[in-house]
PDB file of N, CA and C in Angstrom:
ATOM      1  N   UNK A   1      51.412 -39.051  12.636  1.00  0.00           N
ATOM      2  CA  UNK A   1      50.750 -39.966  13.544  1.00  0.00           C
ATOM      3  C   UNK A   1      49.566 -40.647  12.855  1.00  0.00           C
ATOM      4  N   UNK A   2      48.783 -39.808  12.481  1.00  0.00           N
ATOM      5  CA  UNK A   2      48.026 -40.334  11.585  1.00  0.00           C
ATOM      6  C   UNK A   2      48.029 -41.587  10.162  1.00  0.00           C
ATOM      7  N   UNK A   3      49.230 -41.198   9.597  1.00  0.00           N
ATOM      8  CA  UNK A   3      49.736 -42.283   8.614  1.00  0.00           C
ATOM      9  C   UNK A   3      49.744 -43.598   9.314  1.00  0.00           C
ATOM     10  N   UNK A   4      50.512 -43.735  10.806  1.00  0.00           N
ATOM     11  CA  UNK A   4      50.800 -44.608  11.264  1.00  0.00           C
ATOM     12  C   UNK A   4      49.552 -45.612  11.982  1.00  0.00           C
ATOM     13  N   UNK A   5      48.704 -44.690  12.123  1.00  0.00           N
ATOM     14  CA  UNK A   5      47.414 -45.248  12.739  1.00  0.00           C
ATOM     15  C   UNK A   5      46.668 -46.319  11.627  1.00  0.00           C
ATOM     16  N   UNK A   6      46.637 -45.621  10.477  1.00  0.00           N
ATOM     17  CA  UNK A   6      46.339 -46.355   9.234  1.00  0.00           C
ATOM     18  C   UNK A   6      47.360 -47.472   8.940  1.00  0.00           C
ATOM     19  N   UNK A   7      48.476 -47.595   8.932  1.00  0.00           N
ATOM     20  CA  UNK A   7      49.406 -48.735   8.958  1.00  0.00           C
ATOM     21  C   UNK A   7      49.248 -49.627   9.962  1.00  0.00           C
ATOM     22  N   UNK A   8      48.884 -49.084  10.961  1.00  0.00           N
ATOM     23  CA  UNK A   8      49.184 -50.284  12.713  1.00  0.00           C
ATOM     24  C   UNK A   8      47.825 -50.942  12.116  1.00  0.00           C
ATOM     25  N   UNK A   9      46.417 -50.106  11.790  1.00  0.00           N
ATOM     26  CA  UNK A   9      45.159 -50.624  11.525  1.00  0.00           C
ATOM     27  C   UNK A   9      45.098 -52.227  10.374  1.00  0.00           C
ATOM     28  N   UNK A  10      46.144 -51.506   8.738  1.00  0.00           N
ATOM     29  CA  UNK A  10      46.273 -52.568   7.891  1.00  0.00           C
ATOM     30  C   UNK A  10      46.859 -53.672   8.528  1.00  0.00           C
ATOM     31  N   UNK A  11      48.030 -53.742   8.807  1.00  0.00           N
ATOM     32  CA  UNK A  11      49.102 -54.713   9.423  1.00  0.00           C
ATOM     33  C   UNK A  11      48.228 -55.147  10.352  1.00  0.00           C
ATOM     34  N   UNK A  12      47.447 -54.828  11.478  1.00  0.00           N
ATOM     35  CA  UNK A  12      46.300 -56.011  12.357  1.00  0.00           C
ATOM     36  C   UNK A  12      45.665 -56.701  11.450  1.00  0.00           C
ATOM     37  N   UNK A  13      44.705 -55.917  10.461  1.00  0.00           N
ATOM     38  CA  UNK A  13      44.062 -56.848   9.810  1.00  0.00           C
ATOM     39  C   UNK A  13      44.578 -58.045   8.940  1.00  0.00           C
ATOM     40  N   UNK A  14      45.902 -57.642   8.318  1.00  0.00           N
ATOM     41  CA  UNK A  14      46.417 -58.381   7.162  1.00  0.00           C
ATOM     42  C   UNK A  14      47.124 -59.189   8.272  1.00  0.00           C
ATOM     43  N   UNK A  15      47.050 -59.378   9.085  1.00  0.00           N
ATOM     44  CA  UNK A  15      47.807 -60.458  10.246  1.00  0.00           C
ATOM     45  C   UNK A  15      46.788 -60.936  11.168  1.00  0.00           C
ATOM     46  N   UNK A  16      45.443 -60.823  10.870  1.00  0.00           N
ATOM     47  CA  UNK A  16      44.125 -61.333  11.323  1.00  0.00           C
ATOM     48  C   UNK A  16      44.000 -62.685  10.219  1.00  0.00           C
ATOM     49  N   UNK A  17      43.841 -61.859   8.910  1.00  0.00           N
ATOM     50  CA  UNK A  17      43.706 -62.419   7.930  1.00  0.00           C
ATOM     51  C   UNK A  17      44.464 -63.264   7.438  1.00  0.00           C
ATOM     52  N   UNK A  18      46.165 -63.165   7.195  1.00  0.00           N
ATOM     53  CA  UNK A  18      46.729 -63.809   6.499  1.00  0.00           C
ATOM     54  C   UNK A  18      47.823 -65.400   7.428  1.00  0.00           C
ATOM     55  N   UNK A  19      48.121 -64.430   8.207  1.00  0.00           N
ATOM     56  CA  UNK A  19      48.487 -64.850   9.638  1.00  0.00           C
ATOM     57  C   UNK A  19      47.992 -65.582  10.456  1.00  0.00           C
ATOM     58  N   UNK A  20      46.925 -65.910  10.190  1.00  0.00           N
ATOM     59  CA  UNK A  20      46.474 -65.876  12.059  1.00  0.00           C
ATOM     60  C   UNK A  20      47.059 -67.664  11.949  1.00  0.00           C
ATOM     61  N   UNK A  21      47.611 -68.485  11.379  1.00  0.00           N
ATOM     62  CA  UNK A  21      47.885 -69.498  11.591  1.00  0.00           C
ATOM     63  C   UNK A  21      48.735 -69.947  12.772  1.00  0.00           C
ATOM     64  N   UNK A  22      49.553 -68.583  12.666  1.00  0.00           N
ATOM     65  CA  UNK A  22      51.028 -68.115  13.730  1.00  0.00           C
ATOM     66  C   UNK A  22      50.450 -68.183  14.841  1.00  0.00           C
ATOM     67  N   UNK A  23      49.372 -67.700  14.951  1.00  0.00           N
ATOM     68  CA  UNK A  23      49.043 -67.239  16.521  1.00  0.00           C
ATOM     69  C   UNK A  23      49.133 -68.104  17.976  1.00  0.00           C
ATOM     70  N   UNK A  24      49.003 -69.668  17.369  1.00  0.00           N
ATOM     71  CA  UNK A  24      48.747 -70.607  18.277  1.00  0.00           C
ATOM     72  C   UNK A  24      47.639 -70.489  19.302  1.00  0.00           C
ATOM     73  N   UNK A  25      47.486 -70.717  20.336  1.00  0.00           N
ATOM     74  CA  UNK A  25      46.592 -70.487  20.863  1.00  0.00           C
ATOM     75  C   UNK A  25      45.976 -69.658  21.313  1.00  0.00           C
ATOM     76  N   UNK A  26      46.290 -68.006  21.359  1.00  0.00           N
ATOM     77  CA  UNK A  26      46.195 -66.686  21.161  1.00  0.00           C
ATOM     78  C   UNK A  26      45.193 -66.908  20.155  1.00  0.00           C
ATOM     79  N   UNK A  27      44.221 -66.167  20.701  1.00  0.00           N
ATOM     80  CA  UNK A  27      43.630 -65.440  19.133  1.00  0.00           C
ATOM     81  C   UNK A  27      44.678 -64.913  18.449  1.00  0.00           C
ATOM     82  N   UNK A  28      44.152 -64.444  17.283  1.00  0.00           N
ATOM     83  CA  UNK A  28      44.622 -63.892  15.892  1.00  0.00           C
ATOM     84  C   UNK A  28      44.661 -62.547  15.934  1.00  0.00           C
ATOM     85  N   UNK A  29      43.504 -62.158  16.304  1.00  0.00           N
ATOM     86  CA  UNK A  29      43.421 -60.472  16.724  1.00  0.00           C
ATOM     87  C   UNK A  29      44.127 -59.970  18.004  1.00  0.00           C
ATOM     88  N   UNK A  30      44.983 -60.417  19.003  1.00  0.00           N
ATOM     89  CA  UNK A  30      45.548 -59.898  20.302  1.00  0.00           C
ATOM     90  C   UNK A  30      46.989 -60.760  19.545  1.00  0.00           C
ATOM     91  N   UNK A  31      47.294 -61.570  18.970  1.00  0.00           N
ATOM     92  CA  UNK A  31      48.530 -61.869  18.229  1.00  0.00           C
ATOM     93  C   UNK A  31      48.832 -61.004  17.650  1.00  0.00           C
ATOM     94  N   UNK A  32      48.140 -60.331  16.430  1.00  0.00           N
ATOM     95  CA  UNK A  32      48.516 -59.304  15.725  1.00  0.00           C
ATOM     96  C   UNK A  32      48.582 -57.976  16.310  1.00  0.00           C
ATOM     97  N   UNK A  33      47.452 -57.685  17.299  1.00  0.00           N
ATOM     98  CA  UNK A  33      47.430 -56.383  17.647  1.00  0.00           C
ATOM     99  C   UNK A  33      48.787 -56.333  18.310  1.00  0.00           C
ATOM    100  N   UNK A  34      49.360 -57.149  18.943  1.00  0.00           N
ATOM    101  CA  UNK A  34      50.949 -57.205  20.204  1.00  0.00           C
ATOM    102  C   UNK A  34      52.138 -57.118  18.957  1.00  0.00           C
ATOM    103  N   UNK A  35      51.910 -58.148  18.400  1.00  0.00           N
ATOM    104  CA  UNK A  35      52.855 -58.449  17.473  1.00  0.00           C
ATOM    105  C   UNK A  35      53.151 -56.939  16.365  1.00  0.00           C
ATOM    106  N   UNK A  36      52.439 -56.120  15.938  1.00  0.00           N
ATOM    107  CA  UNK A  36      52.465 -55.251  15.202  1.00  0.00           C
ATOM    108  C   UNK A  36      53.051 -53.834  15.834  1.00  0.00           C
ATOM    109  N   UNK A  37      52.732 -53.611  17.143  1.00  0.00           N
ATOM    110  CA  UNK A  37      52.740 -52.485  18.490  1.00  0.00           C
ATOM    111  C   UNK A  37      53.979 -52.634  18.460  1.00  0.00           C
ATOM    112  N   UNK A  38      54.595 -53.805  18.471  1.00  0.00           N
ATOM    113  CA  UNK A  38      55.785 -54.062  19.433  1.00  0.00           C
ATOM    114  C   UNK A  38      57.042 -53.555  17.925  1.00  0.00           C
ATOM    115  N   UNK A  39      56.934 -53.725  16.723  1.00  0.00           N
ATOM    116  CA  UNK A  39      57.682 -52.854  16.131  1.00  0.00           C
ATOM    117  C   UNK A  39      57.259 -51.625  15.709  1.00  0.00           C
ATOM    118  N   UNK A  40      55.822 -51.279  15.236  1.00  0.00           N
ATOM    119  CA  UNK A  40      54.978 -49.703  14.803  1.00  0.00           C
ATOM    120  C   UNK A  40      55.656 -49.032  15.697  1.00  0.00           C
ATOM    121  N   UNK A  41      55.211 -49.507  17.680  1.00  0.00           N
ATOM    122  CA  UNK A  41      55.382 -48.401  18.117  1.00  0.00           C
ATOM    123  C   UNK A  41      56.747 -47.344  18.230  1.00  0.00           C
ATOM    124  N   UNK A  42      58.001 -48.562  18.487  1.00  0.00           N
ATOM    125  CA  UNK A  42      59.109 -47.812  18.566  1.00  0.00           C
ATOM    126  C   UNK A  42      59.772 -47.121  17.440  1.00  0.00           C
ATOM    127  N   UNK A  43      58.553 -47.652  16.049  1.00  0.00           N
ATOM    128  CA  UNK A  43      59.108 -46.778  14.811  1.00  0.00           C
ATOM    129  C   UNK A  43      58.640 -45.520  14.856  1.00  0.00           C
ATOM    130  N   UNK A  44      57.007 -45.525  15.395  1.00  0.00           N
ATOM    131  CA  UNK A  44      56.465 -44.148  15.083  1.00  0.00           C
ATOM    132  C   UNK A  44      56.813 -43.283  16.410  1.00  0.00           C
ATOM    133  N   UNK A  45      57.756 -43.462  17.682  1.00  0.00           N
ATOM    134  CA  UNK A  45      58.247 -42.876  18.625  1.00  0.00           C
ATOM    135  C   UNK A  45      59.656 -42.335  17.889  1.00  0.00           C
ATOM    136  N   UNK A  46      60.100 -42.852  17.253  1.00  0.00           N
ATOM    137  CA  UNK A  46      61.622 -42.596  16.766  1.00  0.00           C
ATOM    138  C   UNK A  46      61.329 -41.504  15.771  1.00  0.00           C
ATOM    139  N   UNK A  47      60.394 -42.032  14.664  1.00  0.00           N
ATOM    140  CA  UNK A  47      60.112 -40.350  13.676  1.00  0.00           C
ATOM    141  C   UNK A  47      59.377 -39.348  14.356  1.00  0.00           C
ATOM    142  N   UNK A  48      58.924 -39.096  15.344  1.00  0.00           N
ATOM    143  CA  UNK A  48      58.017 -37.908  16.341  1.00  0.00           C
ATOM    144  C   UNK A  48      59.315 -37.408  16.651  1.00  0.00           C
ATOM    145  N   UNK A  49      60.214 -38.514  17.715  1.00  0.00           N
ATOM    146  CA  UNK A  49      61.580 -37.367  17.876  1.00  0.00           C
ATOM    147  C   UNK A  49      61.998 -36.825  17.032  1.00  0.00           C
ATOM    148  N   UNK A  50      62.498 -37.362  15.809  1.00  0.00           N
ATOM    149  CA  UNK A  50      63.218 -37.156  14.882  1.00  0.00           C
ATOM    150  C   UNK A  50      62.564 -35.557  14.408  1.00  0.00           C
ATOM    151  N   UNK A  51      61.485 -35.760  14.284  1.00  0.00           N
ATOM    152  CA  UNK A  51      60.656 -34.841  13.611  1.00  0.00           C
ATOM    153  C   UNK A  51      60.774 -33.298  14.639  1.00  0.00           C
ATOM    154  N   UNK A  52      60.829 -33.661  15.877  1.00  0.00           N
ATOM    155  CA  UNK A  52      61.103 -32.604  16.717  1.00  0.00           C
ATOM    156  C   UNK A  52      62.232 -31.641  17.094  1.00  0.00           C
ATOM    157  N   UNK A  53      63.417 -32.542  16.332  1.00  0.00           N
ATOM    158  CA  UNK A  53      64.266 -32.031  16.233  1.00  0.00           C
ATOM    159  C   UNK A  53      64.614 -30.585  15.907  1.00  0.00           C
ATOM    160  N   UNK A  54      65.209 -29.220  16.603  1.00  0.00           N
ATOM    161  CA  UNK A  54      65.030 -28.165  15.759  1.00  0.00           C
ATOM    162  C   UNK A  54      65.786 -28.226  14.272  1.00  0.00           C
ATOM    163  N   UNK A  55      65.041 -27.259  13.321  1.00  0.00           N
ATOM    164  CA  UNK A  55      66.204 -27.491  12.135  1.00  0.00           C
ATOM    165  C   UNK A  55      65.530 -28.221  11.120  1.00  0.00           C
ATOM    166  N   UNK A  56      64.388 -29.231  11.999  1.00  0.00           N
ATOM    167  CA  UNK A  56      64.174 -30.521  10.781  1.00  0.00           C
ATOM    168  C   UNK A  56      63.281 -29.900   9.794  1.00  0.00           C
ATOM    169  N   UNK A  57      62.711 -29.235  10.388  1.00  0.00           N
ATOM    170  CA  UNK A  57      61.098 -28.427   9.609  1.00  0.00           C
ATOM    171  C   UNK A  57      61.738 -27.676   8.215  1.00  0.00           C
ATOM    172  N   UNK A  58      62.480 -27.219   8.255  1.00  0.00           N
ATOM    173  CA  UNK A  58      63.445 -26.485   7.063  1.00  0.00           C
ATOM    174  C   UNK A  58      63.974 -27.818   6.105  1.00  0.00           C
ATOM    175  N   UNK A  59      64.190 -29.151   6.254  1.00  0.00           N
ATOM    176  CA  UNK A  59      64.846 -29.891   5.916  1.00  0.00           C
ATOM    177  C   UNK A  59      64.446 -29.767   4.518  1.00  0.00           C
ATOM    178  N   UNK A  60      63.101 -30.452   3.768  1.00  0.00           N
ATOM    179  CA  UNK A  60      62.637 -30.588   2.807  1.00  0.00           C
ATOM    180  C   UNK A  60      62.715 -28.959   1.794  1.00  0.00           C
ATOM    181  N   UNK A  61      62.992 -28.103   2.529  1.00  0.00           N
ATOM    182  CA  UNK A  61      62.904 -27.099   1.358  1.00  0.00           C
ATOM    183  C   UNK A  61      65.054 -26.805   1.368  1.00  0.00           C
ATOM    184  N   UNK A  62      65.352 -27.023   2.422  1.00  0.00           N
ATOM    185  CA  UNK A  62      66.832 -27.204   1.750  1.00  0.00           C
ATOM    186  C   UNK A  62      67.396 -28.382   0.964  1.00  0.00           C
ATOM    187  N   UNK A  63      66.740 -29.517   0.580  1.00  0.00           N
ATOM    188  CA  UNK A  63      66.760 -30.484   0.166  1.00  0.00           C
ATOM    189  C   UNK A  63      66.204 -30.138  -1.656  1.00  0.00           C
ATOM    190  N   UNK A  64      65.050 -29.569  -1.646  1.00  0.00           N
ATOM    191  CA  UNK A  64      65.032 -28.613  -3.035  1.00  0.00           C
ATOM    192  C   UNK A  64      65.996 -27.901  -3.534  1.00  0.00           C
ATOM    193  N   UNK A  65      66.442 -26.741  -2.902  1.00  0.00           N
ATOM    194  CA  UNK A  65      67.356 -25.905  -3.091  1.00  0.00           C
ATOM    195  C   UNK A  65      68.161 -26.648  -3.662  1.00  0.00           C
ATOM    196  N   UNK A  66      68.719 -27.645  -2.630  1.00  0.00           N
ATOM    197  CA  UNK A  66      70.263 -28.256  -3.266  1.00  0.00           C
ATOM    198  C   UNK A  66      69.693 -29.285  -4.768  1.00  0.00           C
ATOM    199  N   UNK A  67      68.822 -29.751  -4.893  1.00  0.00           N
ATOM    200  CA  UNK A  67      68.505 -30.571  -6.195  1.00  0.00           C
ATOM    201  C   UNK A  67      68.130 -29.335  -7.214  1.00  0.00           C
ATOM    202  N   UNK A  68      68.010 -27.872  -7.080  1.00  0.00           N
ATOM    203  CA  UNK A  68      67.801 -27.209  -8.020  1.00  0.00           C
ATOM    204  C   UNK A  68      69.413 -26.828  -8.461  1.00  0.00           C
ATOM    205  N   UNK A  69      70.442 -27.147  -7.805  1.00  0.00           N
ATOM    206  CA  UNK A  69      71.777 -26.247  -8.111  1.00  0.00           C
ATOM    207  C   UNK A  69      72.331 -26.917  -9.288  1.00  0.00           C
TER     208      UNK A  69
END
């Protein structure tokens, strides 16, 4: 969650900054903040499930195993 907070944060700014031409009559900062939410959020909802999954927590050390065989 945290990673993602830092990403939603860059992507506003760098779409304050680089962007804001897009915005039209919207500010720049409620353009980006919508515009960024509207794909972050359903990404960082999809890896939380994902992540909750039972089983998943083991993933990365069976993923070793098999690259050590």
């Amino acid at each position: 969650m945290l990673g993602y907070r830092g990403r939603y944060a860059m992507a506003v700014l760098s779409g304050v900054v680089f962007f804001a031409e897009y915005a039209g009559d919207q500010g720049a900062l409620a353009y980006s903040l919508i515009y960024n939410i509207s794909y972050l959020g359903p990404e960082c909802l999809i890896c939380v499930v994902v992540t909750l999954i039972p089983g998943m927590a083991r993933l990365p050390e069976l993923l070793r195993r098999g690259s050590e065989r």
